[in-house]
PDB file of N, CA and C in Angstrom:
ATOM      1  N   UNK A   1       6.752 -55.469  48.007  1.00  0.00           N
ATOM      2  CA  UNK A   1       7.843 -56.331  47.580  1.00  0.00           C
ATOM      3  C   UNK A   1       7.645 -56.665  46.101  1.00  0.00           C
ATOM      4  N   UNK A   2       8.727 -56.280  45.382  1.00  0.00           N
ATOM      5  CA  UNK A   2       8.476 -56.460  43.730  1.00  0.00           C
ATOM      6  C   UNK A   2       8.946 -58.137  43.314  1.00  0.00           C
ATOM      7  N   UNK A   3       8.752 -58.272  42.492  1.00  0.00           N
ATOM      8  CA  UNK A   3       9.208 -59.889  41.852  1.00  0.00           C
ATOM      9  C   UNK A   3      10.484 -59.513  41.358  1.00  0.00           C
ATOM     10  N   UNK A   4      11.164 -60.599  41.648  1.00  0.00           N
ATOM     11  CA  UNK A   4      12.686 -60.855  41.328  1.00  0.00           C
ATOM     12  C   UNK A   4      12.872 -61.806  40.128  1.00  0.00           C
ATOM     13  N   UNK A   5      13.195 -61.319  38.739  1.00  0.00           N
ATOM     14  CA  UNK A   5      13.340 -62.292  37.565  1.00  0.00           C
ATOM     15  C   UNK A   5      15.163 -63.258  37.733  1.00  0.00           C
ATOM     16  N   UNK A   6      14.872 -64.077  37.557  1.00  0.00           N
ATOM     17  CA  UNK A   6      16.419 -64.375  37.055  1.00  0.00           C
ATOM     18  C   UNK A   6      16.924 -64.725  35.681  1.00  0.00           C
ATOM     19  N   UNK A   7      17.972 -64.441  35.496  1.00  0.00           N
ATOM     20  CA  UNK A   7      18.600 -65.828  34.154  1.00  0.00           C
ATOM     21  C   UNK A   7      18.852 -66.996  34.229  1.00  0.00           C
ATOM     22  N   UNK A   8      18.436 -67.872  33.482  1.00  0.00           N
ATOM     23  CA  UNK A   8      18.896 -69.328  33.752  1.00  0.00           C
ATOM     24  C   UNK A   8      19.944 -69.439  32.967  1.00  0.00           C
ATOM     25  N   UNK A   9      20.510 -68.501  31.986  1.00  0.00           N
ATOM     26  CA  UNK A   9      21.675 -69.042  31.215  1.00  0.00           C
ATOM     27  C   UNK A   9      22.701 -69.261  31.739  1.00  0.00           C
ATOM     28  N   UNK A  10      23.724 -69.809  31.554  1.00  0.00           N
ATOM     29  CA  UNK A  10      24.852 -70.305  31.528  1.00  0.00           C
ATOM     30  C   UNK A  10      25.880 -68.684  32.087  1.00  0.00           C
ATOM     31  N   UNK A  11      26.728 -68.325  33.165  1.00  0.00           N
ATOM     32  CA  UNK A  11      27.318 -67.104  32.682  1.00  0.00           C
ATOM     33  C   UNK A  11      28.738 -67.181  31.962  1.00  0.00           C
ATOM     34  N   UNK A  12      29.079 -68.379  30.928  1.00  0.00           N
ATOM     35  CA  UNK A  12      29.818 -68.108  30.161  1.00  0.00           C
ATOM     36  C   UNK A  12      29.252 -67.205  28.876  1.00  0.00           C
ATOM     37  N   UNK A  13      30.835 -66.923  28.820  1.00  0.00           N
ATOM     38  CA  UNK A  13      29.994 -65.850  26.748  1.00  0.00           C
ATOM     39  C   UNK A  13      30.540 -66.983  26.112  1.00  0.00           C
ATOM     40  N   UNK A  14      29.538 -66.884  25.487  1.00  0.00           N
ATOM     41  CA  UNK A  14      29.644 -68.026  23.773  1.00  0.00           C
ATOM     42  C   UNK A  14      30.425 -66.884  23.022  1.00  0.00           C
ATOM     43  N   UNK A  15      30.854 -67.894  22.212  1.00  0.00           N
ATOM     44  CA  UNK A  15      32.131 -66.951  21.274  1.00  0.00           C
ATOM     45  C   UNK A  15      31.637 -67.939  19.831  1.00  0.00           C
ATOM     46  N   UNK A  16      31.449 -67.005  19.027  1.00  0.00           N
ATOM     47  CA  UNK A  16      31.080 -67.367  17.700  1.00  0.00           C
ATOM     48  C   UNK A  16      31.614 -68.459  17.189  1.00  0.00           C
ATOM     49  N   UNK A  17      31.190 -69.426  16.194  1.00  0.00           N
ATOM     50  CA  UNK A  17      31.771 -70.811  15.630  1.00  0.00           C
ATOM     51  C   UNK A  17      31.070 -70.512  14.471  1.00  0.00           C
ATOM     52  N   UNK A  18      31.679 -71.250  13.420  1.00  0.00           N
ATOM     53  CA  UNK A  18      31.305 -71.310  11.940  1.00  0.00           C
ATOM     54  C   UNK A  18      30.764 -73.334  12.144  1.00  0.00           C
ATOM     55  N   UNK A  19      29.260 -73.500  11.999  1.00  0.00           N
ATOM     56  CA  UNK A  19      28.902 -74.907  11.498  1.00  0.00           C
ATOM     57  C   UNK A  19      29.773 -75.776  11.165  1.00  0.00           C
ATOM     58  N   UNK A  20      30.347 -76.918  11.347  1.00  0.00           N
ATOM     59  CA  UNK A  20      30.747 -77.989  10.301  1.00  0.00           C
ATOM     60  C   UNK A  20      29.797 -78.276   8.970  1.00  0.00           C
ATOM     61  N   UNK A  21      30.070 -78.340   7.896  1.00  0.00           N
ATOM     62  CA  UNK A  21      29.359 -79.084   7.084  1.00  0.00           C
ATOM     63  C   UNK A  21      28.354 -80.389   7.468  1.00  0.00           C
ATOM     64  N   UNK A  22      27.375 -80.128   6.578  1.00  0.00           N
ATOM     65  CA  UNK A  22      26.206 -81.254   6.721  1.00  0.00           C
ATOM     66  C   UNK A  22      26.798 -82.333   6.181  1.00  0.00           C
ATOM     67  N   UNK A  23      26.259 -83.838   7.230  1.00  0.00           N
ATOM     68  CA  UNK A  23      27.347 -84.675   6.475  1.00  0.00           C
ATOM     69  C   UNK A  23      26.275 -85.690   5.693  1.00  0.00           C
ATOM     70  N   UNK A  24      26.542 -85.801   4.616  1.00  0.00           N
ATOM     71  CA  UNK A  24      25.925 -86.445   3.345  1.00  0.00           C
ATOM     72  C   UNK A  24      25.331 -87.990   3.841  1.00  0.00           C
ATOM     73  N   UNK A  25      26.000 -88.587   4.430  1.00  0.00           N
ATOM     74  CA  UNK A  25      25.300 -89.943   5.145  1.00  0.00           C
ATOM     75  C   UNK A  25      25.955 -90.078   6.534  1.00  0.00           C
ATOM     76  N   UNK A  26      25.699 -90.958   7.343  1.00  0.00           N
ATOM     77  CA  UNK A  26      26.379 -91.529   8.529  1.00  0.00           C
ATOM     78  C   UNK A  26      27.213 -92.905   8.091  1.00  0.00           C
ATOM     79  N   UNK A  27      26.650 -93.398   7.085  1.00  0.00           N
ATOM     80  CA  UNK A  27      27.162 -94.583   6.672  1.00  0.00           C
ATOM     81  C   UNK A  27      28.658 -94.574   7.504  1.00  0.00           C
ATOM     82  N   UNK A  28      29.375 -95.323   7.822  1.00  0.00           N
ATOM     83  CA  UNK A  28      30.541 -95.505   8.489  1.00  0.00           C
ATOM     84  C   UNK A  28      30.958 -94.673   9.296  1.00  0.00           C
ATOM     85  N   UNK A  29      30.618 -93.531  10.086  1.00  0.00           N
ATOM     86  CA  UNK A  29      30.723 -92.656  10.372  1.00  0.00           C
ATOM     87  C   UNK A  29      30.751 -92.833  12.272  1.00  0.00           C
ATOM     88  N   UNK A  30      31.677 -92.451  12.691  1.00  0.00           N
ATOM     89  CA  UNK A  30      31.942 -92.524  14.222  1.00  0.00           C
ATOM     90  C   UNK A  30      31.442 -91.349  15.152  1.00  0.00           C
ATOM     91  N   UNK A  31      29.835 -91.995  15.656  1.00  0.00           N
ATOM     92  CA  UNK A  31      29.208 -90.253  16.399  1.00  0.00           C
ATOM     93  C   UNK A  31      29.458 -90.529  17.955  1.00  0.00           C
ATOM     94  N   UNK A  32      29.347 -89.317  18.313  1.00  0.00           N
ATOM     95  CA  UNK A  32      29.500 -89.049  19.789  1.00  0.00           C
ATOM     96  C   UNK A  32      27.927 -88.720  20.159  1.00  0.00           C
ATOM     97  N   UNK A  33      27.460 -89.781  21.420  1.00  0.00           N
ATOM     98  CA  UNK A  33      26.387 -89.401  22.392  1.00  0.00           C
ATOM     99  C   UNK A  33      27.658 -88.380  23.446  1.00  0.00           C
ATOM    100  N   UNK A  34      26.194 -87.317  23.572  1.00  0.00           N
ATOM    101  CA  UNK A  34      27.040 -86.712  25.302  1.00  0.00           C
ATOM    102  C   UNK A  34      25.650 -86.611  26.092  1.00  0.00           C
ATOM    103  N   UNK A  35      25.974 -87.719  26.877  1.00  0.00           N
ATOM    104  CA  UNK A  35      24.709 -87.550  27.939  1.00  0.00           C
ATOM    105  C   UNK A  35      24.772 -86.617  29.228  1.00  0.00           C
ATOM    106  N   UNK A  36      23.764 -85.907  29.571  1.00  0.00           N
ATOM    107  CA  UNK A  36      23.751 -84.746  30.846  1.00  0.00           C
ATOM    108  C   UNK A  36      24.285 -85.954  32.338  1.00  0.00           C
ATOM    109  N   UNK A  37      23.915 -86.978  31.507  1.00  0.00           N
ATOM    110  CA  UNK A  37      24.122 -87.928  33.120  1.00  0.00           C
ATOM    111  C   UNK A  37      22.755 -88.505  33.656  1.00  0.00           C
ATOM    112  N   UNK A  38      21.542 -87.488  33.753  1.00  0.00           N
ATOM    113  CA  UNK A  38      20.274 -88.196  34.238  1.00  0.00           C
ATOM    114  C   UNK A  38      19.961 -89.752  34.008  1.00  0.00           C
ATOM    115  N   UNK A  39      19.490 -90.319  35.019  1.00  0.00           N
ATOM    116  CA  UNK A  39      19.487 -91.486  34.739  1.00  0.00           C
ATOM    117  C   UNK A  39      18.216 -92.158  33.666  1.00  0.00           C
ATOM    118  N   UNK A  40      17.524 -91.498  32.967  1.00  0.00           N
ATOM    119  CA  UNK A  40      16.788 -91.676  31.798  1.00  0.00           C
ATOM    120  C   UNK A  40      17.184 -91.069  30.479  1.00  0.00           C
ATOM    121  N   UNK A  41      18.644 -90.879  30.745  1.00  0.00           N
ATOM    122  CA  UNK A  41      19.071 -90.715  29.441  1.00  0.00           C
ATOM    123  C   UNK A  41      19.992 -92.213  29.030  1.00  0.00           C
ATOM    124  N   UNK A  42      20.095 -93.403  29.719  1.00  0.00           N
ATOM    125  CA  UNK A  42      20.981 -93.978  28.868  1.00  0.00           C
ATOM    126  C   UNK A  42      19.662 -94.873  27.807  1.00  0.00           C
ATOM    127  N   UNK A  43      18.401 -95.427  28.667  1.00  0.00           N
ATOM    128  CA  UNK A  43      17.410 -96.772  27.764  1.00  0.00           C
ATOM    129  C   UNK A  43      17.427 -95.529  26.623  1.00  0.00           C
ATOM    130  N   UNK A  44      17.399 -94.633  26.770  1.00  0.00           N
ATOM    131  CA  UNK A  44      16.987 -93.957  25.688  1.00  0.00           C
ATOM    132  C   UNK A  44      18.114 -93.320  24.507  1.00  0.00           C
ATOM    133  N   UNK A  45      19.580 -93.715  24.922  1.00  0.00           N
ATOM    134  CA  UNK A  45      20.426 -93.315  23.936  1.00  0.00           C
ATOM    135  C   UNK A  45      21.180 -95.177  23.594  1.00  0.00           C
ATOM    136  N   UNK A  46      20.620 -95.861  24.902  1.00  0.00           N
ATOM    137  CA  UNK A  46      20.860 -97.263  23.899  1.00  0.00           C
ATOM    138  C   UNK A  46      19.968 -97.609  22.421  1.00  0.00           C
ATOM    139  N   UNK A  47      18.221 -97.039  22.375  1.00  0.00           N
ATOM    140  CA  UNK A  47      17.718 -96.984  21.227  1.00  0.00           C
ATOM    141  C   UNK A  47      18.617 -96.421  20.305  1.00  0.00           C
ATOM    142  N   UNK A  48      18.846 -95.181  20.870  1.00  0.00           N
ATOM    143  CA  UNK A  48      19.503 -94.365  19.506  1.00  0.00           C
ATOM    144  C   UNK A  48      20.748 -95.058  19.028  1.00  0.00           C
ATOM    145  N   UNK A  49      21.400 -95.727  19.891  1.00  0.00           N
ATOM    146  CA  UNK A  49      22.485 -96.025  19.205  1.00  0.00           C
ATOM    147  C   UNK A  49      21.929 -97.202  18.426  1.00  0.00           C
ATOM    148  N   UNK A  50      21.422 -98.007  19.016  1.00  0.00           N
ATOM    149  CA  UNK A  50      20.889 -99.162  18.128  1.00  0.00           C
ATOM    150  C   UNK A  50      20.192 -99.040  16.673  1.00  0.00           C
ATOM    151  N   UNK A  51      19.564 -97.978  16.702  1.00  0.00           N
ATOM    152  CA  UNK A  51      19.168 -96.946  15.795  1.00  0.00           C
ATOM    153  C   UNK A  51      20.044 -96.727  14.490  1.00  0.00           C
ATOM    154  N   UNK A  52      21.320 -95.966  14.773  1.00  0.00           N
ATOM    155  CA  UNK A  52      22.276 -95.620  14.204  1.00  0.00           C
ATOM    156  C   UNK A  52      22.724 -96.608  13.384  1.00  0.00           C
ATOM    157  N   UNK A  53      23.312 -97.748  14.106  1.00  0.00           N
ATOM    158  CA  UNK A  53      23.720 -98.736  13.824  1.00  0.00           C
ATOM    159  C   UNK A  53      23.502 -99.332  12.822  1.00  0.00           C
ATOM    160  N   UNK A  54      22.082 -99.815  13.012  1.00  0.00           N
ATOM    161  CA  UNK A  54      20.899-100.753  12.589  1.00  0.00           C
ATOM    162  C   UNK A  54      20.603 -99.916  10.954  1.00  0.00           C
ATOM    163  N   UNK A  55      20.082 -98.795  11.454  1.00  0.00           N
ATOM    164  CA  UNK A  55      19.168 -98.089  10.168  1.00  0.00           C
ATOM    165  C   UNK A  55      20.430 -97.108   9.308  1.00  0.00           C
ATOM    166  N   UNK A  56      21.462 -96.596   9.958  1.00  0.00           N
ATOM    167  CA  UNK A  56      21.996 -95.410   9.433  1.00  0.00           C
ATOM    168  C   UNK A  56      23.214 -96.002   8.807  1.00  0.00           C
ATOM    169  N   UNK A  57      23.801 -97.084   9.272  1.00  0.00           N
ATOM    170  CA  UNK A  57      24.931 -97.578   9.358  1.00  0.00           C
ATOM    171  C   UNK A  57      26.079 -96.962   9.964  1.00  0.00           C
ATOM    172  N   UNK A  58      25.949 -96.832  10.857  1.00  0.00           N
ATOM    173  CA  UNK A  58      27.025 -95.921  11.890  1.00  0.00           C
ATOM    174  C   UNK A  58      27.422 -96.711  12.185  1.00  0.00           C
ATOM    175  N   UNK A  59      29.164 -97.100  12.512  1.00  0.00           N
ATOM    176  CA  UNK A  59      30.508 -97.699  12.447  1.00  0.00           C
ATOM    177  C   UNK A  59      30.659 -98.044  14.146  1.00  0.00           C
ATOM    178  N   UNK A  60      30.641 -96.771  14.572  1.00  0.00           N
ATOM    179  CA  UNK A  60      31.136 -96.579  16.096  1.00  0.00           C
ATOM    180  C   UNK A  60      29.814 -95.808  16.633  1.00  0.00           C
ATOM    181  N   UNK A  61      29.654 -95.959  17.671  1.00  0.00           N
ATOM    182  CA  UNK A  61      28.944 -95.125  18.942  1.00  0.00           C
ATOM    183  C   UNK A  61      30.115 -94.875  20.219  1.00  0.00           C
ATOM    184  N   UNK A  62      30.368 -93.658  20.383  1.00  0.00           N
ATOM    185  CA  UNK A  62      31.056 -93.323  21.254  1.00  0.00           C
ATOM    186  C   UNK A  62      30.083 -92.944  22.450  1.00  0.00           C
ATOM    187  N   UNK A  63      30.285 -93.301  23.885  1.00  0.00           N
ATOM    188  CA  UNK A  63      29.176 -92.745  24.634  1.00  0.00           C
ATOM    189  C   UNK A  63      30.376 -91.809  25.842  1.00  0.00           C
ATOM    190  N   UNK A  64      29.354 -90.866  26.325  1.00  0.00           N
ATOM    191  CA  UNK A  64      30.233 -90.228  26.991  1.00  0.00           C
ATOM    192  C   UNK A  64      29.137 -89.186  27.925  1.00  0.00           C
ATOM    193  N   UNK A  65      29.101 -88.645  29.025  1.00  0.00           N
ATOM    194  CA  UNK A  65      28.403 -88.327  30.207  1.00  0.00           C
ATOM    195  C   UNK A  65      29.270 -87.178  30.692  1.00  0.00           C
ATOM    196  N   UNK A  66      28.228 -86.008  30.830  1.00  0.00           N
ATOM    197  CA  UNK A  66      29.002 -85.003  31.676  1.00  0.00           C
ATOM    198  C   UNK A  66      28.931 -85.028  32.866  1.00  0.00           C
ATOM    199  N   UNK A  67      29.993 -84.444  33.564  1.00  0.00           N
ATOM    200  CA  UNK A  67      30.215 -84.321  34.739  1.00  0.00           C
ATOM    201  C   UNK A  67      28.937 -83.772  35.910  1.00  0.00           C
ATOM    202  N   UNK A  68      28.371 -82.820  35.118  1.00  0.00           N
ATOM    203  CA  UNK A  68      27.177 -82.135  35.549  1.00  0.00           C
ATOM    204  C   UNK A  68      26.298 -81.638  34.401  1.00  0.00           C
ATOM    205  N   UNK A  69      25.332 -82.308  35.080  1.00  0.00           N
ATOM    206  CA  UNK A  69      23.881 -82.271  33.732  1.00  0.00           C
ATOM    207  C   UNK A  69      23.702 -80.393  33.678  1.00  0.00           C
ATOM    208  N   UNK A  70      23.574 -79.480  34.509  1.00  0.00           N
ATOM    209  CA  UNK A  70      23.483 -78.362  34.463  1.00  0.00           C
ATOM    210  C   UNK A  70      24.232 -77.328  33.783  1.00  0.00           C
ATOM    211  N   UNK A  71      25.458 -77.713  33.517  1.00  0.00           N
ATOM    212  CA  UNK A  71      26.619 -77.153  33.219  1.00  0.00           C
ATOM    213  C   UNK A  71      27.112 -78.095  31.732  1.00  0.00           C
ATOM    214  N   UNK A  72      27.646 -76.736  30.768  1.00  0.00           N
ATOM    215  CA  UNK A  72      28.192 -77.397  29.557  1.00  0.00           C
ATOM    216  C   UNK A  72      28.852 -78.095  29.654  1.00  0.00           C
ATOM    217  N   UNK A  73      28.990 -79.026  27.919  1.00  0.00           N
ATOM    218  CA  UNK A  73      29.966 -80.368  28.235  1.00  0.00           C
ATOM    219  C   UNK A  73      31.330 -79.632  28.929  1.00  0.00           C
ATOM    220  N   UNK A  74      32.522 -80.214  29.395  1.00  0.00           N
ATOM    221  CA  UNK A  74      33.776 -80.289  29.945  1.00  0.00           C
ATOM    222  C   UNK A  74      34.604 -79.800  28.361  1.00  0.00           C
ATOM    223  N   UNK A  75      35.715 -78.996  28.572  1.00  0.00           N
ATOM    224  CA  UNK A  75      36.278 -78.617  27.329  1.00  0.00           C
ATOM    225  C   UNK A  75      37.134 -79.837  26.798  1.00  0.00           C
ATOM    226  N   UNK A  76      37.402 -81.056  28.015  1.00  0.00           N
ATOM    227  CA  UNK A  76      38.117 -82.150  27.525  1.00  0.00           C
ATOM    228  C   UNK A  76      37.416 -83.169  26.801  1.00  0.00           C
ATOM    229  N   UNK A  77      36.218 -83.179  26.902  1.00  0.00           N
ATOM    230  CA  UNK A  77      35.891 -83.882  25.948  1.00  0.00           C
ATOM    231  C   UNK A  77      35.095 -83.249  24.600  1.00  0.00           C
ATOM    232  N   UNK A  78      34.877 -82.140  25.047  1.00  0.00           N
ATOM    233  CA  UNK A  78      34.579 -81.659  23.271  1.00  0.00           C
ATOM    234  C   UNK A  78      36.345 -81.806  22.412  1.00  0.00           C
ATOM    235  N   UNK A  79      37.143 -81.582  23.497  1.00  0.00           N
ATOM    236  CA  UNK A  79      38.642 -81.731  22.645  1.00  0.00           C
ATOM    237  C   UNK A  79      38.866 -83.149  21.500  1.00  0.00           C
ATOM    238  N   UNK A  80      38.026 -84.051  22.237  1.00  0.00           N
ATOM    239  CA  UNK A  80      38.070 -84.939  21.171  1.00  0.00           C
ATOM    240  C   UNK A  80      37.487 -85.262  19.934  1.00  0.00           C
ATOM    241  N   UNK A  81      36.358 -84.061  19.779  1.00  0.00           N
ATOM    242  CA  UNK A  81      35.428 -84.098  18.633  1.00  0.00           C
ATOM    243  C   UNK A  81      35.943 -84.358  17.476  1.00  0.00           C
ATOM    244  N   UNK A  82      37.631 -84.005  16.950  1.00  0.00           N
ATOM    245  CA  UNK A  82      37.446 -83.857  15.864  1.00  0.00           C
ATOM    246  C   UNK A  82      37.617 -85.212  15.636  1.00  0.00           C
ATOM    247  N   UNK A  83      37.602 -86.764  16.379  1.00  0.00           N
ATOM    248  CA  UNK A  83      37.647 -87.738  16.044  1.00  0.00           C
ATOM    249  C   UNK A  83      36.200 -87.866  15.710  1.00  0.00           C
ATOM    250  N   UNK A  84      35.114 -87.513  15.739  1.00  0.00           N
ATOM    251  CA  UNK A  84      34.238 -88.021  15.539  1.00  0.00           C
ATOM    252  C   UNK A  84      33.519 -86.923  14.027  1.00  0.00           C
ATOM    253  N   UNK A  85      32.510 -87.902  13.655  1.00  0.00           N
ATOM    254  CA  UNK A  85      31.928 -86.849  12.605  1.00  0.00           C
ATOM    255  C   UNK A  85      30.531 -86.399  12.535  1.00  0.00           C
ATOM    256  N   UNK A  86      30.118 -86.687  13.792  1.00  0.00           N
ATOM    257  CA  UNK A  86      29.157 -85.979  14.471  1.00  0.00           C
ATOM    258  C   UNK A  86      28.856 -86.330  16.170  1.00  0.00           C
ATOM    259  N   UNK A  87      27.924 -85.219  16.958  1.00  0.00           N
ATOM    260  CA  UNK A  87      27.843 -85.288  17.965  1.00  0.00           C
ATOM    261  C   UNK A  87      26.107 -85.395  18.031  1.00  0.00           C
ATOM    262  N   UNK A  88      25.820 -86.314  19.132  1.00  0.00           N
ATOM    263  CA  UNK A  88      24.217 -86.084  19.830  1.00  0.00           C
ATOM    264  C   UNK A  88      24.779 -85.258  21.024  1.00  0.00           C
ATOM    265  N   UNK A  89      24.183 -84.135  21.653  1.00  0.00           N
ATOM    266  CA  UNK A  89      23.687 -84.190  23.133  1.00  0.00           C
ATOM    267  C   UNK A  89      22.388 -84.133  23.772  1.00  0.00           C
ATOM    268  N   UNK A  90      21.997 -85.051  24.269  1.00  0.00           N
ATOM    269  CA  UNK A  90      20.771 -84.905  24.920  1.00  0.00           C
ATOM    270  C   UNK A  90      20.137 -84.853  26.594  1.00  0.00           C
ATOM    271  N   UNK A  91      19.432 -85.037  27.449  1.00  0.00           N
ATOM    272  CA  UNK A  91      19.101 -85.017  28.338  1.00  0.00           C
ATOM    273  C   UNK A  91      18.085 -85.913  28.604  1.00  0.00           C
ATOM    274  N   UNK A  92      17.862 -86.542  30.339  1.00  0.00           N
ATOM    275  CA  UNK A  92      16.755 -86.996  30.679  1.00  0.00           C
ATOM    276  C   UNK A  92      16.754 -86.626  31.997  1.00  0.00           C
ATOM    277  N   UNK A  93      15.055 -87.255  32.480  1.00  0.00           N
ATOM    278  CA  UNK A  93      15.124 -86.816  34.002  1.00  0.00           C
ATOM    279  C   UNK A  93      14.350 -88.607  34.444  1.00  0.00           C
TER     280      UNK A  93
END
């Protein structure tokens, strides 16, 4: 009996994107958390936002949670990115 490898990727195809520009400060600047959902991701994106806030001067914290930690964000809420002028996504377990 031979070993069976798998992929863990995703089976969507990524389709090429060009970067946004680096943005020069956060100063006033409205970012998006996208949390996987795990429940040790919020003590740890309340720092960050407090973070932001506090040290960076970030305006807004938008928070927002996917549907499923396994699976990419939802296309409805990346739809709203271009309100924001940057994104976190992170994870916990």
């Amino acid at each position: 009996m031979g070993i069976t490898f798998l992929d863990p990727t995703h089976e969507s195809s990524s389709t090429e994107f060009k970067p946004a520009p680096r943005l020069v400060s956060l100063e006033g600047a409205t970012v998006a958390i996208i949390s996987n959902g795990k429940k040790n991701t919020k003590p740890f994106f309340d720092f960050v936002e407090k973070e932001l806030k506090d040290r960076q001067g970030v305006a807004e914290v938008v928070r927002l949670t996917k549907s499923n930690y396994s699976a990419p964000v939802e296309a409805e809420l990346l739809a709203e990115a271009e309100k924001w002028q940057a994104i976190i996504s992170g994870m916990g377990d």
